[in-house]
Protein backbone atom coordinates (compact mmCIF):
# COMPACT_ATOMS: atom_id res chain seq x y z
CA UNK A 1 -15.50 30.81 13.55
CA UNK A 2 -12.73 27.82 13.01
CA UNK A 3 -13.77 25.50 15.89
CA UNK A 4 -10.14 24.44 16.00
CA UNK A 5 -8.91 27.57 16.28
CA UNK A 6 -4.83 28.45 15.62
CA UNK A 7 -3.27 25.64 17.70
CA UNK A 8 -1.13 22.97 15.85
CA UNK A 9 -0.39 19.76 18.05
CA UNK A 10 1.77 18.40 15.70
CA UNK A 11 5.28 19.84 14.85
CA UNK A 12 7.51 19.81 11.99
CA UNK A 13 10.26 16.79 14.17
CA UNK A 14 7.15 14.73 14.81
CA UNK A 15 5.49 14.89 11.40
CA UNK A 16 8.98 14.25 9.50
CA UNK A 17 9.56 11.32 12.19
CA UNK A 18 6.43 10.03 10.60
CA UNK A 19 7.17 10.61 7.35
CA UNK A 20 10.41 8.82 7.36
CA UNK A 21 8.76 5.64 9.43
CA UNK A 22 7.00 5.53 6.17
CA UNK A 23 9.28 5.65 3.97
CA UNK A 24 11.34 2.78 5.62
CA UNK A 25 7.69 0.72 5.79
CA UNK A 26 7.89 1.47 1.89
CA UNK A 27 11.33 0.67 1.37
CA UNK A 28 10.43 -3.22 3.07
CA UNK A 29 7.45 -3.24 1.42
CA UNK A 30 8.84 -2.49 -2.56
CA UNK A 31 9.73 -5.77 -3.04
CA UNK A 32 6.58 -7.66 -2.05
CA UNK A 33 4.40 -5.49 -4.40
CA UNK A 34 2.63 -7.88 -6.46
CA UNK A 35 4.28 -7.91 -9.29
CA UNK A 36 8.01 -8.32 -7.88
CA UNK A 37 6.58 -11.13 -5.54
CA UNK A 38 5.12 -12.56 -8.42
CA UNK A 39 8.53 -12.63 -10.31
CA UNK A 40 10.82 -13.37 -7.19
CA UNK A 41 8.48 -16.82 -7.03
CA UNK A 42 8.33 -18.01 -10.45
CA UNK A 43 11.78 -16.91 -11.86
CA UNK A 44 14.01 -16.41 -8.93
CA UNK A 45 12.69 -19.63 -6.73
CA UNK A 46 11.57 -21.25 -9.42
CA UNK A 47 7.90 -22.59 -8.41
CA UNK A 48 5.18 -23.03 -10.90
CA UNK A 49 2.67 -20.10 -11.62
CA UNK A 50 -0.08 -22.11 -10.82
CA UNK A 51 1.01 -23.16 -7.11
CA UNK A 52 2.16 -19.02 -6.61
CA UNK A 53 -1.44 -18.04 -7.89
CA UNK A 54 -3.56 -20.18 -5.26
CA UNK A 55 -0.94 -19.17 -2.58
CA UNK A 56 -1.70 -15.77 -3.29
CA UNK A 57 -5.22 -16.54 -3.33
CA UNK A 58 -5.19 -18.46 -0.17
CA UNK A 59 -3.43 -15.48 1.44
CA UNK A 60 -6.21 -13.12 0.94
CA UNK A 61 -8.60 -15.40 2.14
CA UNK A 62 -6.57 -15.89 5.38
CA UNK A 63 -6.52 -12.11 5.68
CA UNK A 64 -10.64 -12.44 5.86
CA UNK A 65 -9.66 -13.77 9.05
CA UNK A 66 -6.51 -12.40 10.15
CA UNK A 67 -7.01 -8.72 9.37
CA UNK A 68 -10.12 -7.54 11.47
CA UNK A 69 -9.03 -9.37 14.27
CA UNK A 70 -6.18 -7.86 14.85
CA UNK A 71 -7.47 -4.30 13.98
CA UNK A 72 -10.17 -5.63 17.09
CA UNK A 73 -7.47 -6.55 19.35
CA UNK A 74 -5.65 -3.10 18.80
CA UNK A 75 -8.53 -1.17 19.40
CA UNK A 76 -8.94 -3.10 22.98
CA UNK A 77 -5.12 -2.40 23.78
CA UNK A 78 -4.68 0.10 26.34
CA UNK A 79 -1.15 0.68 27.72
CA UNK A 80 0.80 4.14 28.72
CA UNK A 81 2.13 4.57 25.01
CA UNK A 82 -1.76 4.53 23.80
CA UNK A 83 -3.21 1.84 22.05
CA UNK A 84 -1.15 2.01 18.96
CA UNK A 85 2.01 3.46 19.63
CA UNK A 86 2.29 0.15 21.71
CA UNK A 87 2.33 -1.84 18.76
CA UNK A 88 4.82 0.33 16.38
CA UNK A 89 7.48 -0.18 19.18
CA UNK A 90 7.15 -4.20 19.04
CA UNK A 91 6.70 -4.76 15.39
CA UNK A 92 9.90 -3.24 13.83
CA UNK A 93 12.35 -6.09 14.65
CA UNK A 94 9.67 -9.08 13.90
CA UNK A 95 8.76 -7.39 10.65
CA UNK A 96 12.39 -7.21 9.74
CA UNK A 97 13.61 -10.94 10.62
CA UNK A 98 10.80 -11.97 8.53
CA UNK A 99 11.97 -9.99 5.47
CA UNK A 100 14.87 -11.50 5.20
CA UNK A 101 13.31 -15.18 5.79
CA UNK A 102 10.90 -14.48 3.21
CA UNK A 103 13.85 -13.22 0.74
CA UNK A 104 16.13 -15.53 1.25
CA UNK A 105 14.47 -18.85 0.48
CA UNK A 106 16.41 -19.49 -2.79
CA UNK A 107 19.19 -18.68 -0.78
CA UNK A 108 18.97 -20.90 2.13
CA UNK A 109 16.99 -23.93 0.20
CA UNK A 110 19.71 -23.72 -2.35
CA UNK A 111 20.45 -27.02 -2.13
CA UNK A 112 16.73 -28.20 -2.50
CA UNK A 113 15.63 -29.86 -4.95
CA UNK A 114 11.94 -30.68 -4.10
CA UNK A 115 9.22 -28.14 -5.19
CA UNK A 116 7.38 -29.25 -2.51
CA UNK A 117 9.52 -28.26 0.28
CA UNK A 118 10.11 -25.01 -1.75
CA UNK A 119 6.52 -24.62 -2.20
CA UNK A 120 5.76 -24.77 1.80
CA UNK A 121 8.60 -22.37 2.77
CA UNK A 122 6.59 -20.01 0.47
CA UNK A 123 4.00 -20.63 1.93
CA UNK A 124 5.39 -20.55 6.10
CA UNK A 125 7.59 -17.36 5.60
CA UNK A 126 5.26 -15.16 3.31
CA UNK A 127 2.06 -15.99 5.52
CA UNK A 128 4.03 -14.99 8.67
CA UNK A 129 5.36 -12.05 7.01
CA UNK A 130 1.82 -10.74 5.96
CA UNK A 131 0.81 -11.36 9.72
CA UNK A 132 3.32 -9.51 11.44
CA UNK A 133 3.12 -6.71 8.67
CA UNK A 134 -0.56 -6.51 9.51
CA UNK A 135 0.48 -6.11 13.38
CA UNK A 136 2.84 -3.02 12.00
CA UNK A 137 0.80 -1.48 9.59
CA UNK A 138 -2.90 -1.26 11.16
CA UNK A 139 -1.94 0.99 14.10
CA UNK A 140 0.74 2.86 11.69
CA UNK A 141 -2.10 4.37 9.56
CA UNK A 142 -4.61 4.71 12.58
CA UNK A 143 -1.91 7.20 13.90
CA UNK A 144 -2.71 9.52 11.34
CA UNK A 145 -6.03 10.04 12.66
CA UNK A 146 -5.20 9.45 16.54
CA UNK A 147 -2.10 12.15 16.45
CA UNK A 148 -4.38 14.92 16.42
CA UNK A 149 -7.63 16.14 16.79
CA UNK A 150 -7.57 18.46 13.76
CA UNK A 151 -7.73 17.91 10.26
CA UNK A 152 -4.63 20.31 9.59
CA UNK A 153 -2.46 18.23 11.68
CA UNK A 154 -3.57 15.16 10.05
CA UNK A 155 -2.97 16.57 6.02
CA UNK A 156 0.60 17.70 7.29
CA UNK A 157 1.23 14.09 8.69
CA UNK A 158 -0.02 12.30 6.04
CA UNK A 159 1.12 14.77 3.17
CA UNK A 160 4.66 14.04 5.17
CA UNK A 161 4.60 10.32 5.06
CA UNK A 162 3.74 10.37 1.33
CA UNK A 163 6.24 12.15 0.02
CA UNK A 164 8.99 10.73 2.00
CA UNK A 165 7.63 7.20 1.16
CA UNK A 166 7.46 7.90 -2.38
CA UNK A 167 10.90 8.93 -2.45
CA UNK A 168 12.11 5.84 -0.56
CA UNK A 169 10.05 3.59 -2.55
CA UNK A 170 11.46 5.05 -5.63
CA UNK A 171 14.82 4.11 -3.68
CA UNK A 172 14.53 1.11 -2.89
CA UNK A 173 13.12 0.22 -6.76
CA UNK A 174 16.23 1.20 -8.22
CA UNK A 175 18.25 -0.62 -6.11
CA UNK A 176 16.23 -3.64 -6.88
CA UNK A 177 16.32 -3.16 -10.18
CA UNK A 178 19.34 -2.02 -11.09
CA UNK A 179 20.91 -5.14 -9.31
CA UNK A 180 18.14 -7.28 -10.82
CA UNK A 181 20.08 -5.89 -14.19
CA UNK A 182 23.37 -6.08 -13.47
CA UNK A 183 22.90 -9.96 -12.67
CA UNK A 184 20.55 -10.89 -15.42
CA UNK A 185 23.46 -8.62 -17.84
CA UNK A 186 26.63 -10.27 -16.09
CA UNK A 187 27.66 -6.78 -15.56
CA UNK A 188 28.17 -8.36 -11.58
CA UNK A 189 28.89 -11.74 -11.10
CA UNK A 190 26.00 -12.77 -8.61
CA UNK A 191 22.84 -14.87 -8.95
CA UNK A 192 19.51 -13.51 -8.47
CA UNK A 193 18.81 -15.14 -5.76
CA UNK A 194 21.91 -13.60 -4.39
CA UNK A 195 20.25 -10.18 -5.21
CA UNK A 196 17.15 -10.84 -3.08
CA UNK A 197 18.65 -11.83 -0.36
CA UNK A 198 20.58 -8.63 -0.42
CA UNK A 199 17.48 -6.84 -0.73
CA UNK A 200 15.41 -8.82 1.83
CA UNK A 201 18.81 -7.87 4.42
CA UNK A 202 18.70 -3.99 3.63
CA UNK A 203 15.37 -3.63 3.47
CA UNK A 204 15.58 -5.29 7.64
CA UNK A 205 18.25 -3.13 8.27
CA UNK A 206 17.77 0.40 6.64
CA UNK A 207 13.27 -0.05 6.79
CA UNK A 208 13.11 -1.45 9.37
CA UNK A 209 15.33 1.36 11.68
CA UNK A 210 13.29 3.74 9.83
CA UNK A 211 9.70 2.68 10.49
CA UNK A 212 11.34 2.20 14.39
CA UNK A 213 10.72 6.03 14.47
CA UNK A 214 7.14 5.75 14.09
CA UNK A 215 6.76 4.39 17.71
CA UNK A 216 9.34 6.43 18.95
CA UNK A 217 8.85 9.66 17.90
CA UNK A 218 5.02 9.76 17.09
CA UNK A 219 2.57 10.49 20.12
CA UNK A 220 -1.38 9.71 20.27
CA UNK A 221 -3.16 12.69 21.16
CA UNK A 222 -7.27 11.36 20.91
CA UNK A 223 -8.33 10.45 24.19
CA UNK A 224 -9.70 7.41 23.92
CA UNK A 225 -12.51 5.68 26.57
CA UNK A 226 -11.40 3.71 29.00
CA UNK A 227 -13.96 1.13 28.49
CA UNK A 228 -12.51 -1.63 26.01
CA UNK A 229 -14.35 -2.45 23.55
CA UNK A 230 -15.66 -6.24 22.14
CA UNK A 231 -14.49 -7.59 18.99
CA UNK A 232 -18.07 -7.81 18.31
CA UNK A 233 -18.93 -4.15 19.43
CA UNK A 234 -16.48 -2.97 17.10
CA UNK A 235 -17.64 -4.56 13.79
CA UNK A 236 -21.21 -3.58 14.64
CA UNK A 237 -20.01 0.61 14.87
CA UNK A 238 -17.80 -0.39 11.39
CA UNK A 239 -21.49 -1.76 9.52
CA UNK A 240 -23.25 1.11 10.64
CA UNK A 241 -20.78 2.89 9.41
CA UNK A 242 -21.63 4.21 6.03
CA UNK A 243 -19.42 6.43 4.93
CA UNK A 244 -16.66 3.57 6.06
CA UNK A 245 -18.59 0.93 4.51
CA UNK A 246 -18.90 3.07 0.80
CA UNK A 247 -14.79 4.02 1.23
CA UNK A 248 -13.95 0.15 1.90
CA UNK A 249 -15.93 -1.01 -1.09
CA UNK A 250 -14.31 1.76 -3.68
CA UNK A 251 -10.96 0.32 -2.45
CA UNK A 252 -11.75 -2.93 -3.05
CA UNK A 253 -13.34 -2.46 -6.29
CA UNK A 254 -9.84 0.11 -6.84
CA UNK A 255 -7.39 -2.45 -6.01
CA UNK A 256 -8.96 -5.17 -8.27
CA UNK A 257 -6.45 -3.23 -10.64
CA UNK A 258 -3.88 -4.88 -8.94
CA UNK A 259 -2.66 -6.74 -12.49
CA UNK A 260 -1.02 -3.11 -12.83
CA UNK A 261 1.68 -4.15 -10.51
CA UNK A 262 2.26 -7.90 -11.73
CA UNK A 263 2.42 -6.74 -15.67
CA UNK A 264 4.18 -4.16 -14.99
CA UNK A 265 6.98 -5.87 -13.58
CA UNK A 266 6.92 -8.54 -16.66
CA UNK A 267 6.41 -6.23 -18.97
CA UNK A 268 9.84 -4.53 -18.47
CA UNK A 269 11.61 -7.76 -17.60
CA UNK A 270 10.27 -10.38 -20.52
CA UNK A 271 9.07 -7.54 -23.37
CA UNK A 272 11.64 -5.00 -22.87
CA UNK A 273 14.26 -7.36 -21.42
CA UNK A 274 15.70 -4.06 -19.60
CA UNK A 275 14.29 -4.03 -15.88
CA UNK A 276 16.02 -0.87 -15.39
CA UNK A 277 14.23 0.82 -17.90
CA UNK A 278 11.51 1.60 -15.58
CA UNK A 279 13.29 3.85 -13.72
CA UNK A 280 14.01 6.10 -16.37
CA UNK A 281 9.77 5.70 -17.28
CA UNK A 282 9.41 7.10 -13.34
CA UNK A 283 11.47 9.82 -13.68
CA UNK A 284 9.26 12.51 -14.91
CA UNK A 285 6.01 11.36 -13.16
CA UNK A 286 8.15 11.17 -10.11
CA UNK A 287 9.27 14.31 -10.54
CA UNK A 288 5.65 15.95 -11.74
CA UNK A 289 3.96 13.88 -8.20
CA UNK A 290 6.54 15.58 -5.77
CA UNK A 291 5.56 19.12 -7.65
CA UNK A 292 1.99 18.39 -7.09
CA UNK A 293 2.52 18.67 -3.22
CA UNK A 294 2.11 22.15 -2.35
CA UNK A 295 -1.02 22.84 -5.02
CA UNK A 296 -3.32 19.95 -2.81
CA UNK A 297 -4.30 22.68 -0.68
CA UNK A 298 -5.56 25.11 -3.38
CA UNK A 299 -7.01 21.89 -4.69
CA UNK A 300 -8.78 21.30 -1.55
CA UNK A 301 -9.93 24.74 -1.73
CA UNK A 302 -11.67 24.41 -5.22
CA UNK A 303 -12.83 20.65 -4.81
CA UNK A 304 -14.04 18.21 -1.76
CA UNK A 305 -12.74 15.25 -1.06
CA UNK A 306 -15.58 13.43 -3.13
CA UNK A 307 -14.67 15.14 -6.13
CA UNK A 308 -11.07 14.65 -5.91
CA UNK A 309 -11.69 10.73 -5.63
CA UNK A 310 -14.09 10.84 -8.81
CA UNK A 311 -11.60 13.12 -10.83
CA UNK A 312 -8.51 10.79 -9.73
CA UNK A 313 -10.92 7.36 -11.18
CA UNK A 314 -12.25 9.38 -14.91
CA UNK A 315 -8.14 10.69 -14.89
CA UNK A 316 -6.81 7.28 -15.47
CA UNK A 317 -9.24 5.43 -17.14
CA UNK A 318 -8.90 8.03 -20.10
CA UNK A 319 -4.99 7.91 -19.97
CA UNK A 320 -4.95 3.94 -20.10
CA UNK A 321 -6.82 3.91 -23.27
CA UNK A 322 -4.95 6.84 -25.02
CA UNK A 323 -1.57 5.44 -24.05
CA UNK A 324 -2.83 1.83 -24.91
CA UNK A 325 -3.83 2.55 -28.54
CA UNK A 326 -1.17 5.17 -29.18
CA UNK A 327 1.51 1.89 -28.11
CA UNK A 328 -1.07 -0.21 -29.80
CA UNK A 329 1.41 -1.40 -32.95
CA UNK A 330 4.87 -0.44 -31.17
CA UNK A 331 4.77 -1.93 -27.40
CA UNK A 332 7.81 -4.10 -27.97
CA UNK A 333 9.79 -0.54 -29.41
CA UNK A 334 11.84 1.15 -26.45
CA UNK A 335 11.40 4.73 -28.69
CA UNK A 336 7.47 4.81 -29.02
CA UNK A 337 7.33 2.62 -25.41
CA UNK A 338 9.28 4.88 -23.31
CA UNK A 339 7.27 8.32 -24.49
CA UNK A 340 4.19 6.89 -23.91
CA UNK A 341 4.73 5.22 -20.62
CA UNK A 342 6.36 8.24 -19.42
CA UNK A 343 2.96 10.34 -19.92
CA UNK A 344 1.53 7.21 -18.41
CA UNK A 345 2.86 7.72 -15.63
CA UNK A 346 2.98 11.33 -15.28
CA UNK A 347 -0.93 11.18 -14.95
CA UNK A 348 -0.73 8.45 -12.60
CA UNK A 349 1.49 9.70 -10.31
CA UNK A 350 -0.65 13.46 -10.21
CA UNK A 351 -3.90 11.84 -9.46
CA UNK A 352 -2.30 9.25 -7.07
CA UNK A 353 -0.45 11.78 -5.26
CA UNK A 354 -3.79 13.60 -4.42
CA UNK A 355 -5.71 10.51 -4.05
CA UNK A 356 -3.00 9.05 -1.00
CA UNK A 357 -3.72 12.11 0.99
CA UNK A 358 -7.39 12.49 0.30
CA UNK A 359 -8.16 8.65 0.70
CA UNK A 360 -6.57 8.48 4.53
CA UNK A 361 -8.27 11.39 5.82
CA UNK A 362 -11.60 10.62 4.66
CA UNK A 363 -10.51 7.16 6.73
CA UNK A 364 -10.08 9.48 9.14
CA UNK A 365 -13.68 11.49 8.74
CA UNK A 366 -15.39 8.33 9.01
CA UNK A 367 -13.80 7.17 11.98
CA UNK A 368 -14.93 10.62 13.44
CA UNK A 369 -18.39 10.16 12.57
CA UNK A 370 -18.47 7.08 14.51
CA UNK A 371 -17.27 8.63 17.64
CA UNK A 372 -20.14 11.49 17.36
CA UNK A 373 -22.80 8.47 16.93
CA UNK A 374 -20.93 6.18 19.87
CA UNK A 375 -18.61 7.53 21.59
CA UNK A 376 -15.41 4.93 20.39
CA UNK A 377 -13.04 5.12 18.31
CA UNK A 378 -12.06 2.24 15.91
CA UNK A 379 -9.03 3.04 14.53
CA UNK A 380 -7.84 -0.62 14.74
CA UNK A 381 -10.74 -2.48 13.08
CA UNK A 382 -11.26 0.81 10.13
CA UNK A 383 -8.06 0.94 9.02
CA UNK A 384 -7.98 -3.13 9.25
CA UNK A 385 -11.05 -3.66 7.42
CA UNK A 386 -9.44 -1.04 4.46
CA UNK A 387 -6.85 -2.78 4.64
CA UNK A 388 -7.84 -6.65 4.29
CA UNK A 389 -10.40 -5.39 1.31
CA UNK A 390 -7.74 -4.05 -0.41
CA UNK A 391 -5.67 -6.90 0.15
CA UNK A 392 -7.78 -9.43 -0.70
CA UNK A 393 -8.81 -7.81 -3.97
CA UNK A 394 -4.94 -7.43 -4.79
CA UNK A 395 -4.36 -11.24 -3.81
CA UNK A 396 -7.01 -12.17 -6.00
CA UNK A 397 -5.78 -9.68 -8.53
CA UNK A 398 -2.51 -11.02 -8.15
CA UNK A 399 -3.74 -15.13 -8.22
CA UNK A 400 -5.43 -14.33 -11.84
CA UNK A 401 -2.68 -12.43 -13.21
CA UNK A 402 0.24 -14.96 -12.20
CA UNK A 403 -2.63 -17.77 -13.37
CA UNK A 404 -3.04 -15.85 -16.62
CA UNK A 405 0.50 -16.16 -17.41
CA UNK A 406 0.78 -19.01 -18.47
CA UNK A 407 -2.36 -18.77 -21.00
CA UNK A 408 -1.01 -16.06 -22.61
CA UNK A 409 2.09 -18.10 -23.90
CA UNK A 410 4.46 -17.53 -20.71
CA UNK A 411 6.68 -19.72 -18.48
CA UNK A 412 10.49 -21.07 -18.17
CA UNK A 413 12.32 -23.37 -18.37
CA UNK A 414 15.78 -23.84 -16.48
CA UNK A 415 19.13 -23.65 -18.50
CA UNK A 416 22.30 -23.90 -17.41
CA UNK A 417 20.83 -23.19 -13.54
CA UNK A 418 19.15 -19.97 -14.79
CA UNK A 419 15.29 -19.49 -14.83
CA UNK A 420 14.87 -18.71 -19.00
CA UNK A 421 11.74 -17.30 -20.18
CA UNK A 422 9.57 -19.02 -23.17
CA UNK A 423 6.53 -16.90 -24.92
CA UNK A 424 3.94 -17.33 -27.38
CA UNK A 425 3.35 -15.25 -30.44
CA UNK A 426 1.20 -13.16 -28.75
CA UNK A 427 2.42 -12.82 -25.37
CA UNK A 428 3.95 -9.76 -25.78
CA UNK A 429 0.86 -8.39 -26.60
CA UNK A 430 -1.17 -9.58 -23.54
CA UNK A 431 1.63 -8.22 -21.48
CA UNK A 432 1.03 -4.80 -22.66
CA UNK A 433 -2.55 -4.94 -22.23
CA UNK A 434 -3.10 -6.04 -19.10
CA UNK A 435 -0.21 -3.50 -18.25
CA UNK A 436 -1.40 -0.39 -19.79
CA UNK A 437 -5.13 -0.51 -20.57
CA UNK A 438 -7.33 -3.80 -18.16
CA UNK A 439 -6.14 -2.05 -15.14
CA UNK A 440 -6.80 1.50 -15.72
CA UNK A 441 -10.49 0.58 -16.93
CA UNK A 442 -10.86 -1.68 -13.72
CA UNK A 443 -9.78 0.51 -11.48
CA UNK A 444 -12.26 2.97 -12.44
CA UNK A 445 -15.20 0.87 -11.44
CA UNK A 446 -14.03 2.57 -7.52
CA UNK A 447 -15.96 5.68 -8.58
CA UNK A 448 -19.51 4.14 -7.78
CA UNK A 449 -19.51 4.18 -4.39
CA UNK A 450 -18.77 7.73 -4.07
CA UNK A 451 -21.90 8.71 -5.40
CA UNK A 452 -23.58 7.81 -2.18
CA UNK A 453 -20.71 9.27 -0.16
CA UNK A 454 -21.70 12.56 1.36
CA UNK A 455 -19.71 13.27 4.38
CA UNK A 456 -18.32 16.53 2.77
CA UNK A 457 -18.84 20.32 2.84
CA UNK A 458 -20.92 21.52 6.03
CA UNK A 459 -22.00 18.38 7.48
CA UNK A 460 -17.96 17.55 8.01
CA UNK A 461 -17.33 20.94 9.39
CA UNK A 462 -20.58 20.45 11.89
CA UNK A 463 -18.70 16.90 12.90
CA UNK A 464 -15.54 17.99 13.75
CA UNK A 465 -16.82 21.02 15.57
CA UNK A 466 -19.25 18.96 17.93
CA UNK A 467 -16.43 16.06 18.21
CA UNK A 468 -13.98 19.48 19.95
CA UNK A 469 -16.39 20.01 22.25
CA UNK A 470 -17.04 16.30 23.09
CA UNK A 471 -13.36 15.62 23.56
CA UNK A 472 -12.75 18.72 25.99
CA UNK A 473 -15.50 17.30 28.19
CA UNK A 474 -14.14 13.70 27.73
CA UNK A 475 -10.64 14.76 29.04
CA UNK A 476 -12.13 16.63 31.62
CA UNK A 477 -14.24 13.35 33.43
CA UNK A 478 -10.45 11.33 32.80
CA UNK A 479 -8.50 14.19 34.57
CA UNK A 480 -11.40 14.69 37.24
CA UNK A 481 -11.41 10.35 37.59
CA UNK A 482 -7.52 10.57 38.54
CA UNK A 483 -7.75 13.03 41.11
């Protein structure tokens, strides 16, 4: 027998509310991806690679600090909106003032001449906007396993939010780039700088109304302890928690791929010279990943969760080295480039757009495996944890790759008021390796740790059945307590 039975807590309003809170988190979140941040510093501000590498370095190592301490304080928040609904109502309009801060530096230290002073505004206004994004984006993912007790409920929310986030995303790049274009090609008469700012003030206005919905619309249906819990209480559940522990260290192993992101982005702006060109590149995969949605539940069906993660790791390792070496003599040609970064990313965006889904709820799994052992839930300090590890590794992703720029032959030099590129012989070359091939092959050292993971098949199903019962008797002592 199904231990949960045929009733669905979550409805079709609530899980597209969801699903377009994500997207507008996405849509503010484009333009800090690595590898835009990395460019908006260097070319559109104008600071050397070296001071934006140890900044990004720096801010991963503040994370170590700032990340599961605010994933602790979340979990001890208890208010009549649930511990993290509380915190999706504050964040929206904080998290978009500090967008456009962050954005418009050129803009509003146009008249600046000292690096210094440029150097500590990057510093002030992209720390601050990493902290409050950690505020908005801890108890955003712990809502996908605190909106409902069963796992249904939670692959229809979180299948929602991906899809509608990859579409915005995808949104929000082309209007980045396509205005990134239309400056750098005079077809519009504005500066870059100009451009950002534009994009740091719709990305406040349009992402930041949309993520609003998430603390809205979205509703917390675990019943949670009254009891608070310690900061300290909470990190000791999250080391005994293995299958936590072995999903934290694949992601942080996985995101050490990070230099995907920062030579990507330099790749089609210094090789190509043709920013825009990446959106045509995206078209099919993005096309092929939002036709891969309804076939996750037959492959569900055929493969667990483990499985899934090791296929998604093997899958793009082998495309990186057949699309490096089939580009190998041709990377600067738009005809052999295009071809071969389209089935790039056709690959990439299959096994991503299983791997999303599959990652969060086995967040999710582990977070219900603690409750069996303890009794709490730590939504807060899981998802924070998984969160800082992946950060930090992309920071420190980031750091080398902006450090490595200039060794490989690249920098600039300002002409005429314009940030103008300068390469070596091989630069080119470096680009397209560290764009097409490094990354794929790190990336696939996240595989190990799932050969230890074995929260799957039976033992899951004997979790979440004992976890039902728990919770009925849980609610039961709370409603008994208020009469």
């Amino acid at each position: 027998m199904n231990p949960e039975g045929e009733k669905r807590y979550v409805g079709y309003g609530e899980a597209l509310a969801y699903g377009f809170a994500a997207g507008g988190k996405a849509f503010v979140t484009t333009p800090t991806q690595s590898g835009y941040l990395s460019l908006f510093f260097t070319k559109v501000f104008g600071l050397p690679a070296g001071s934006v590498s140890f900044m990004m370095l720096l801010s991963g190592l503040w994370d170590a600090i700032n990340d599961p301490l605010i994933g602790s304080l979340i979990d001890k928040t208890r208010t009549g909106y649930g511990k993290l609904r509380a915190w999706l109502i504050i964040t929206p309009l904080p998290f978009a003032v500090l967008t456009v801060t962050l954005f418009g530096g050129p803009s509003f230290l146009g008249g600046v001449n000292s690096v210094g002073v440029k150097i500590a505004y990057m510093y002030v206004s992209y720390i601050l906007w990493e902290l409050c994004f950690t505020f908005a984006d801890v108890p955003f993912n712990g809502m996908t396993t605190a909106v409902s007790p069963l796992a249904r409920d939670r692959t229809r929310v979180i299948s929602f939010s991906t899809f509608i986030s990859g579409i915005v995303a995808g949104a929000a790049q082309t209007l980045l780039l396509s205005l990134m274009d239309a400056s750098e090609k005079g077809i519009w008469n504005i500066s870059l700088r100009t451009v950002f700012l534009l994009i740091g003030v719709i990305s406040a206005v349009f992402g930041g109304g949309l993520f609003s919905l998430a603390g809205i619309f979205t509703k917390e249906r675990i019943v949670q302890s009254a009891r608070q819990p310690s900061i300290i209480e909470g990190f000791k559940v999250l080391i005994h928690n293995k299958p936590l522990v072995l999903i934290v260290l694949s992601n942080m192993l996985m995101s050490a791929g990070g230099l995907y992101n920062v030579f990507t982005t330099y790749y089609f702006a210094e090789v190509l010279k043709l920013n825009s060109l990446k959106l045509l590149i995206d078209i099919p995969g993005g096309a092929v990943g939002i036709g891969t949605y309804p076939f996750i539940p037959a492959i569900k069906r055929k493969f667990d969760n483990k499985q899934i993660m090791i296929i998604h790791f093997i899958s793009k390792a082998a495309v990186g080295i057949v699309c490096f070496f089939a580009g190998f003599r041709h990377y600067t040609s738009k005809a052999v480039a295009v071809p071969v970064l389209m089935l790039l990313n056709i690959v990439i965006s299959i096994v991503n757009t299983v791997k999303n889904i599959i990652s969060t709820e086995m967040i999710g799994d582990a977070i219900d495996y603690m409750e069996l052992e303890t009794g709490e839930r730590n939504e807060g300090v899981s998802f924070a944890v998984s969160s800082f590890f992946g950060k930090l590794t992309s920071s420190v992703s980031t750091s080398i790759a902006t450090a490595v720029l200039p060794r490989i032959g690249l920098s600039y030099k300002t002409v005429g008021g314009q940030q103008v590129s300068v390469k070596g012989e091989k630069t080119d070359f470096y680009i397209w390796m560290f764009y097409v091939l490094i990354p794929q092959l790190v990336n696939a050292l996240g595989v190990i740790p799932y050969f230890w993971y074995n929260l799957t098949g039976k033992r899951l199903e004997s979790i979440r059945a004992q976890l039902a019962l728990r919770r009925e008797e849980l609610l039961a002592e709370l409603e008994s307590a208020e009469e």
